[in-house]
Protein backbone atom coordinates (compact mmCIF):
# COMPACT_ATOMS: atom_id res chain seq x y z
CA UNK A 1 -165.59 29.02 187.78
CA UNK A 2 -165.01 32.19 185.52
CA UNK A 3 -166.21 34.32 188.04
CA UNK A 4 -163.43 32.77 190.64
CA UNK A 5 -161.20 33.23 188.04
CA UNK A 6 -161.77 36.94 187.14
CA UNK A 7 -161.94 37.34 191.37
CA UNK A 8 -158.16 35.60 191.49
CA UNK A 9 -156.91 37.82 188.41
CA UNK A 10 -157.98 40.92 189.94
CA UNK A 11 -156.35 39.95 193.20
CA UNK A 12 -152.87 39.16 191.19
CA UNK A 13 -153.11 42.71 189.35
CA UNK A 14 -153.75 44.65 192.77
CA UNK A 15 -150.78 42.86 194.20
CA UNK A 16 -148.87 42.97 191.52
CA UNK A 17 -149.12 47.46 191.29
CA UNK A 18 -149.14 47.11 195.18
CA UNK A 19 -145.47 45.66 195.04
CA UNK A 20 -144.31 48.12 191.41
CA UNK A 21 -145.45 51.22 193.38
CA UNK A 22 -143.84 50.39 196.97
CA UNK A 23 -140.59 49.66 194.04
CA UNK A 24 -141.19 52.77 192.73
CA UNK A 25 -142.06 54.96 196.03
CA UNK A 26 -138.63 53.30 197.50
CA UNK A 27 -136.44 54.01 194.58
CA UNK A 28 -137.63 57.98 194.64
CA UNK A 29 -135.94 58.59 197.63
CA UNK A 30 -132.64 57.74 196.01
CA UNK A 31 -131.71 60.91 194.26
CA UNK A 32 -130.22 58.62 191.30
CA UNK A 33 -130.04 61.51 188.67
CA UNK A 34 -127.32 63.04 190.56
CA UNK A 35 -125.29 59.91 191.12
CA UNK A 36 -125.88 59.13 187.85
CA UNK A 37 -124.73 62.53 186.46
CA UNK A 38 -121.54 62.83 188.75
CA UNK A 39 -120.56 58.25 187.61
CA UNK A 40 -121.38 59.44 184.10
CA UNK A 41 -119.36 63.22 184.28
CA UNK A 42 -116.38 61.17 186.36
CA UNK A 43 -116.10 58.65 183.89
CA UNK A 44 -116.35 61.30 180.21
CA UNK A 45 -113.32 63.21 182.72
CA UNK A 46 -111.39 59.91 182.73
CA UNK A 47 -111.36 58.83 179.02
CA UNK A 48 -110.76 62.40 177.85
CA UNK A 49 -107.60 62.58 180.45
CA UNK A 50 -106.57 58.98 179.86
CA UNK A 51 -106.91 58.91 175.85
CA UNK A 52 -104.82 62.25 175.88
CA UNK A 53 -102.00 61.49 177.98
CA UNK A 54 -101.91 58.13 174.98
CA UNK A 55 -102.63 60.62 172.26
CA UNK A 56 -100.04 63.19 173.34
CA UNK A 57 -96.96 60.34 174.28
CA UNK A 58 -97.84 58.76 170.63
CA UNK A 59 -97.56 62.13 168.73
CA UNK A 60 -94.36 62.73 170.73
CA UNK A 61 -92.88 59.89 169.48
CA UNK A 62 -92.89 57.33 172.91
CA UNK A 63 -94.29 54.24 172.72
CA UNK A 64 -97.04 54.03 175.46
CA UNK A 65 -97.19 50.67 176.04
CA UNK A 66 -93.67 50.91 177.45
CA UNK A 67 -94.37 54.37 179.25
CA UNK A 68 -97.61 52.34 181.08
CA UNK A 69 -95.98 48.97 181.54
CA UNK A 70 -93.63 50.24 183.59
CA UNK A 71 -95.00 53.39 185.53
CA UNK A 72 -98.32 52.67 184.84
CA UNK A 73 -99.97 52.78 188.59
CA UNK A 74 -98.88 56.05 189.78
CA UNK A 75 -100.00 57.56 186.33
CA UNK A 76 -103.63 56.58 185.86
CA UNK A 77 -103.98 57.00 189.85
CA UNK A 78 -103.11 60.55 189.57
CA UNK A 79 -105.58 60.20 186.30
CA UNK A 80 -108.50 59.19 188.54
CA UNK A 81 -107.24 61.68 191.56
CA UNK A 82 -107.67 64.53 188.86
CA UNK A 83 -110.79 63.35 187.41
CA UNK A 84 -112.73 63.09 190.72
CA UNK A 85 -111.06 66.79 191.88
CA UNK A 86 -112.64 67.95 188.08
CA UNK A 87 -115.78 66.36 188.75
CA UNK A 88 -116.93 67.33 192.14
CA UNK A 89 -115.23 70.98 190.72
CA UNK A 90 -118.04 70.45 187.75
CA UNK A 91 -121.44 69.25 189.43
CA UNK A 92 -120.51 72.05 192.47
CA UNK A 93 -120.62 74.55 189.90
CA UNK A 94 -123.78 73.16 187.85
CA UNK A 95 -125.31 73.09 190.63
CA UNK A 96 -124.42 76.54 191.66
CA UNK A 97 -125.45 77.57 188.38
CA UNK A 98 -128.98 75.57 189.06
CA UNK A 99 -129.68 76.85 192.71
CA UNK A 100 -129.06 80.43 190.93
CA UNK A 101 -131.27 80.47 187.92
CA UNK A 102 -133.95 79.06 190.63
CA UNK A 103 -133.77 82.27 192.44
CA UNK A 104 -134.10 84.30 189.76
């Protein structure tokens, strides 16, 4: 019985790293660090932009809630229009910058 036992646990554990490294083979392929860096750049571009257009109409005096209730959609899609431009502008160039120290 223990020896059935020990035969059916080693079976589970093979299967078991079979299946995490066909996971982990698959999910290399991906490239995920750059998505990842250009989602997490995009989105550091966007608050900056978006909290300083807020910033800068509440030190001039406006009230922003009324300046986005009522032309809010054209505003925050140029926000996200210039974001994305500054972003692919920003991983070009690190990359760039990457592909050149590599040659060095």
């Amino acid at each position: 019985m223990q020896k059935e036992t020990m035969t059916i646990m080693g079976y589970l554990f093979r299967l078991i790293k079979k299946v995490f490294m066909s996971v982990i083979n698959g999910v290399q392929g991906l490239q995920f660090q750059d998505r990842s860096e250009y989602i997490g750049t995009f989105i550091l571009i966007y608050l900056s932009l978006g909290g300083g257009l807020v910033m800068m109409w509440m030190i001039l005096g406006m009230n922003p809630t009324l300046i986005l209730s009522v032309i809010a959609a054209p505003i925050w899609i140029f926000i996200v229009w210039v974001s994305n431009n500054l972003t692919k502008a920003i991983i070009t160039d690190r990359k760039r910058k990457q592909e050149h120290k590599g040659r060095k």
